[in-house]
C-alpha atoms as a PDB file:
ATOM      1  CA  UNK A   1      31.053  22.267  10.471  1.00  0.00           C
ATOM      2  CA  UNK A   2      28.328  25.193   9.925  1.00  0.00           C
ATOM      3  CA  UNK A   3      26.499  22.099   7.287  1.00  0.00           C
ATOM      4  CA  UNK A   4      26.342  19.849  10.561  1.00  0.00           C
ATOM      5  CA  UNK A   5      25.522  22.935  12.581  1.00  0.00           C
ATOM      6  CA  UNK A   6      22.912  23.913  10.373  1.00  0.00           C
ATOM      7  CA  UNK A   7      21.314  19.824  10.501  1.00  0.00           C
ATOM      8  CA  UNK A   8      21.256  20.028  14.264  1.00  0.00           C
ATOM      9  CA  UNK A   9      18.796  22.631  14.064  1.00  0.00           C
ATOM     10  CA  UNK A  10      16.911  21.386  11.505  1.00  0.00           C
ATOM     11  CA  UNK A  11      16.387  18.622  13.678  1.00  0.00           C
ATOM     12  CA  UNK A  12      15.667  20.127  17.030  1.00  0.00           C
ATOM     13  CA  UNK A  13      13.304  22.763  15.329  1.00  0.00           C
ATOM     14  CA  UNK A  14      11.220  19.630  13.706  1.00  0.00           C
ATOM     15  CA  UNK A  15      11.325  17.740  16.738  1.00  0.00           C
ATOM     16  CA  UNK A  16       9.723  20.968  18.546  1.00  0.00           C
ATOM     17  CA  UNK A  17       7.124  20.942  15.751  1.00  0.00           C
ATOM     18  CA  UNK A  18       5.863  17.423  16.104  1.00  0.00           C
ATOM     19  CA  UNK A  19       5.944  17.274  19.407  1.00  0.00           C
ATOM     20  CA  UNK A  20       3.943  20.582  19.595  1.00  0.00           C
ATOM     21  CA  UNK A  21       1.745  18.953  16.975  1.00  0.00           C
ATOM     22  CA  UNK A  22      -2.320  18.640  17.943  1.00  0.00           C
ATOM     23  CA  UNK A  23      -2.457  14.967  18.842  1.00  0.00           C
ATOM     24  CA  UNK A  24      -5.568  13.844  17.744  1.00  0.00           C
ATOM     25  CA  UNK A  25      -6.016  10.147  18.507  1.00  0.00           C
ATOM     26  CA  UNK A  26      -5.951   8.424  21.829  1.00  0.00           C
ATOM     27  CA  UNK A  27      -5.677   5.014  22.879  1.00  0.00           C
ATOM     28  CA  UNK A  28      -7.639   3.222  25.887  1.00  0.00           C
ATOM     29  CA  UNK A  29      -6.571  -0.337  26.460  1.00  0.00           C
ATOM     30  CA  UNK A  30      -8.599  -2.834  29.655  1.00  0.00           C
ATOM     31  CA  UNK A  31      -6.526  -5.850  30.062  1.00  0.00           C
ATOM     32  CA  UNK A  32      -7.647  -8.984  30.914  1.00  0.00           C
ATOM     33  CA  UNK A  33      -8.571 -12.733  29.697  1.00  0.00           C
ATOM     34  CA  UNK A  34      -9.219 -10.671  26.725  1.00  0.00           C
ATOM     35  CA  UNK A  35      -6.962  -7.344  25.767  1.00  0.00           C
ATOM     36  CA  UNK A  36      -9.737  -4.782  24.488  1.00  0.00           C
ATOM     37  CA  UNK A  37      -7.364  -1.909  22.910  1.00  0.00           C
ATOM     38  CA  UNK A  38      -9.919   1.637  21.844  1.00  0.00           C
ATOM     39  CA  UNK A  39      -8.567   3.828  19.758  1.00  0.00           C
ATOM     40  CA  UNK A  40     -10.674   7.541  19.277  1.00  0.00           C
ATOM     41  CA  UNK A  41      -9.741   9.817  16.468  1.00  0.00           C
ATOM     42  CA  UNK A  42     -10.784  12.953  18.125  1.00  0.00           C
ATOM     43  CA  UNK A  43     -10.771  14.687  14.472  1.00  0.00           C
ATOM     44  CA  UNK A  44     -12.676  12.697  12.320  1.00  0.00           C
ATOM     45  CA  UNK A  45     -15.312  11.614  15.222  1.00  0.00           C
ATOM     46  CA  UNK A  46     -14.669   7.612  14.932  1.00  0.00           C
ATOM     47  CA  UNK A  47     -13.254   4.886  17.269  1.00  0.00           C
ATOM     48  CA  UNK A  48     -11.927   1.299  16.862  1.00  0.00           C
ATOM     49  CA  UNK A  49     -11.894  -1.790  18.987  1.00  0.00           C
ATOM     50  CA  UNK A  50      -9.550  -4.165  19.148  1.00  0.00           C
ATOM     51  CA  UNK A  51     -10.242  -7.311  20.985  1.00  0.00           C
ATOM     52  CA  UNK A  52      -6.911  -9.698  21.510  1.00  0.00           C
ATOM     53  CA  UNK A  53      -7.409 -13.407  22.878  1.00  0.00           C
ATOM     54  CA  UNK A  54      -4.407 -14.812  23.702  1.00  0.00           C
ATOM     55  CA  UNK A  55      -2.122 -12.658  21.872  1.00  0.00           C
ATOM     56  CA  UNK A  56      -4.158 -13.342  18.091  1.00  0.00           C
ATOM     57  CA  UNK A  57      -6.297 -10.233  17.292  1.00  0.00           C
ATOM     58  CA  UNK A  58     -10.011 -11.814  17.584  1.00  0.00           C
ATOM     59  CA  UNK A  59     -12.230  -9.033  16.789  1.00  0.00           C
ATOM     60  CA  UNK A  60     -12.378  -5.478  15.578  1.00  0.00           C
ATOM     61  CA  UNK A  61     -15.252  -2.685  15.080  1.00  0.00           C
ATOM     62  CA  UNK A  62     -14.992   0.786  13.996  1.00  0.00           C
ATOM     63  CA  UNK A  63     -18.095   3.172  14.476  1.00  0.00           C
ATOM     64  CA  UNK A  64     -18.982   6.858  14.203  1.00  0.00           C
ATOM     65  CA  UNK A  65     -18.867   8.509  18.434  1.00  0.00           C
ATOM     66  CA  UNK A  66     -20.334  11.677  19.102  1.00  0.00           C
ATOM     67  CA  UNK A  67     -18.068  13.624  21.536  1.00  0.00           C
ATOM     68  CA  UNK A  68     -17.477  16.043  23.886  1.00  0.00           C
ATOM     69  CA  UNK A  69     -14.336  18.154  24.537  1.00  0.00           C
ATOM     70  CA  UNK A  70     -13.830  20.076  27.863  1.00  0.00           C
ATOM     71  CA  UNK A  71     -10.649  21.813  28.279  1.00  0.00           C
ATOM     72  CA  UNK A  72      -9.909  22.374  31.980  1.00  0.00           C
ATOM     73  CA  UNK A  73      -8.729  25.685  32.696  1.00  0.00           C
ATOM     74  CA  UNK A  74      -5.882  26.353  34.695  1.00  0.00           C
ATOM     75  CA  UNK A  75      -4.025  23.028  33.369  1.00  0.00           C
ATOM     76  CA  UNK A  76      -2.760  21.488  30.687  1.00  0.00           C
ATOM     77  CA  UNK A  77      -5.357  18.536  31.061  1.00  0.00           C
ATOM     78  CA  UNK A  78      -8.899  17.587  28.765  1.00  0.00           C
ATOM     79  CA  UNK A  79     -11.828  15.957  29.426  1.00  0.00           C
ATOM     80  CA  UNK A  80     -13.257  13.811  26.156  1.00  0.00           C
ATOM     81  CA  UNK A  81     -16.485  12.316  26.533  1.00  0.00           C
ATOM     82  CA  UNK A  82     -17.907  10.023  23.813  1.00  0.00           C
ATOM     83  CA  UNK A  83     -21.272   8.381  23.131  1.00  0.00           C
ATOM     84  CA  UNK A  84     -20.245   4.750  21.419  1.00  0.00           C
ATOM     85  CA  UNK A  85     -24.237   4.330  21.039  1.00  0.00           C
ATOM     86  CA  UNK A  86     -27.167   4.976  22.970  1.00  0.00           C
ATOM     87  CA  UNK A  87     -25.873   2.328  25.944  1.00  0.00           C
ATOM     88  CA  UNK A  88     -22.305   3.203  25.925  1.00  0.00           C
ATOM     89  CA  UNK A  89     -20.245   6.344  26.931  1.00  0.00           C
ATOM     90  CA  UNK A  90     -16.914   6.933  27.744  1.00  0.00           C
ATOM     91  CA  UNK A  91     -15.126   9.253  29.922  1.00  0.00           C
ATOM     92  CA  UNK A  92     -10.928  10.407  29.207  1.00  0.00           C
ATOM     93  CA  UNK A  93      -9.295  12.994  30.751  1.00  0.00           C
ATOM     94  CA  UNK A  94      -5.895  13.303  29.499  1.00  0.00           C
ATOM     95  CA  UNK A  95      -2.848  15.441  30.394  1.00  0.00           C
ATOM     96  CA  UNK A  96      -1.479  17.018  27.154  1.00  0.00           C
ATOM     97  CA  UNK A  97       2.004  17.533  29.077  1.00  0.00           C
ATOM     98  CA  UNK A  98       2.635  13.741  29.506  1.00  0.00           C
ATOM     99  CA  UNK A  99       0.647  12.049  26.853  1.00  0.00           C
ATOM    100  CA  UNK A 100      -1.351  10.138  29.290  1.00  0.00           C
ATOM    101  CA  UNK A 101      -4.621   9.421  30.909  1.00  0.00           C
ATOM    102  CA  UNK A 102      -7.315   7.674  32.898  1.00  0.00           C
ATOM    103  CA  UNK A 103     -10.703   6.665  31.881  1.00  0.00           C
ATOM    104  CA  UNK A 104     -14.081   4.663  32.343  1.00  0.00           C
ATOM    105  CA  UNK A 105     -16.393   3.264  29.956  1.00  0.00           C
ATOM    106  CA  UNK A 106     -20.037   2.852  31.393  1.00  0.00           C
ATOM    107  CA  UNK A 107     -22.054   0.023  30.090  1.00  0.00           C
ATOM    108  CA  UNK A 108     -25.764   1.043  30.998  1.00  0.00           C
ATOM    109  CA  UNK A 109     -26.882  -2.368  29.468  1.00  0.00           C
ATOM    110  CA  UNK A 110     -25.233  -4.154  32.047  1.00  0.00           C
ATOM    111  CA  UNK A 111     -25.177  -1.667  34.415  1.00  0.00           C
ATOM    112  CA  UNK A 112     -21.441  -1.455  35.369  1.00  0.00           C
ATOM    113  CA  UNK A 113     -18.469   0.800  35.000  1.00  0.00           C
ATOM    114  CA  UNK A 114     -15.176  -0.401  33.689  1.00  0.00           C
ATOM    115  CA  UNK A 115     -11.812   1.782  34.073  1.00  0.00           C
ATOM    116  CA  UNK A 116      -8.730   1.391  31.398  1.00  0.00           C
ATOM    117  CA  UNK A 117      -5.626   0.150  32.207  1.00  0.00           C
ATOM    118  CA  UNK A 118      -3.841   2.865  30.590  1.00  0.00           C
ATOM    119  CA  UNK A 119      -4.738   6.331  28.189  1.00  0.00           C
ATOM    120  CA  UNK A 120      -2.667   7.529  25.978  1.00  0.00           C
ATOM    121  CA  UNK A 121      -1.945   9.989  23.081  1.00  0.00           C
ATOM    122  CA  UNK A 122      -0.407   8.060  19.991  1.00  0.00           C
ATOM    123  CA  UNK A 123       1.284   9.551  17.062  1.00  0.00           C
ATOM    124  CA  UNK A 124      -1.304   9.908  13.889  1.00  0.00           C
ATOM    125  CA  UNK A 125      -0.339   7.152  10.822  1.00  0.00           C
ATOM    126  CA  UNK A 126      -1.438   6.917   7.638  1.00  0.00           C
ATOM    127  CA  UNK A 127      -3.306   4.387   8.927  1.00  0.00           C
ATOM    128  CA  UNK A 128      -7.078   5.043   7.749  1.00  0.00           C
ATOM    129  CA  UNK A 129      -8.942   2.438   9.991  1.00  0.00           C
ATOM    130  CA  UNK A 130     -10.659   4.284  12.307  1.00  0.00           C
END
């Protein structure tokens, strides 16, 4: 009884870590004709875009972002800003208490803004694409 005791805590005190855990990559995804999923690794300064057609993955690009981090005082929410390139910036401000967000990306080129769908903090994988 004290083993299984002793496991329950275990668990609960490692859930409580990971969940307090620095989340460090977000995900931005604009539906449409075609699903364009971003995904910015706050820590090592990168993003990745993933364009779906249909369902079957079409496209993808990872680049180097320059970025801003404004923590909003008072709240439990952030501001990110990144610079894709010279013609692209994006705008997230994200709620560390929920997970999620809202954001823009403003395409100077064409001279129109574009809000996500959804924002959200996702869990960090050994997944070394971005």
């Amino acid at each position: 009884m004290s083993q299984m005791l002793l496991f329950l805590v275990f668990i609960f005190i490692s859930t409580f870590a990971l969940s307090a855990e620095k989340q460090n990559r977000i995900k931005c995804s604009i539906l449409g004709a075609e699903d364009k999923v971003y995904y910015f690794d706050t820590q090592s300064k990168r993003y990745r875009l993933s364009v779906h057609e249909k369902g079957r993955p079409r496209t993808s690009l990872s680049r180097q972002i320059r970025q801003q981090v404004t923590p909003i005082e008072a709240t439990k929410k952030v501001s990110y800003s990144f610079h894709i390139d010279d013609r692209t910036e994006v705008s997230v401000d994200m709620d560390t208490d929920t997970n999620r967000g809202t954001g823009e990306i403003k395409l100077r080129a064409k001279g129109h803004t574009k809000k996500f769908d959804e924002c959200e903090f996702i869990a960090a994988t050994n997944d070394n694409s971005i």
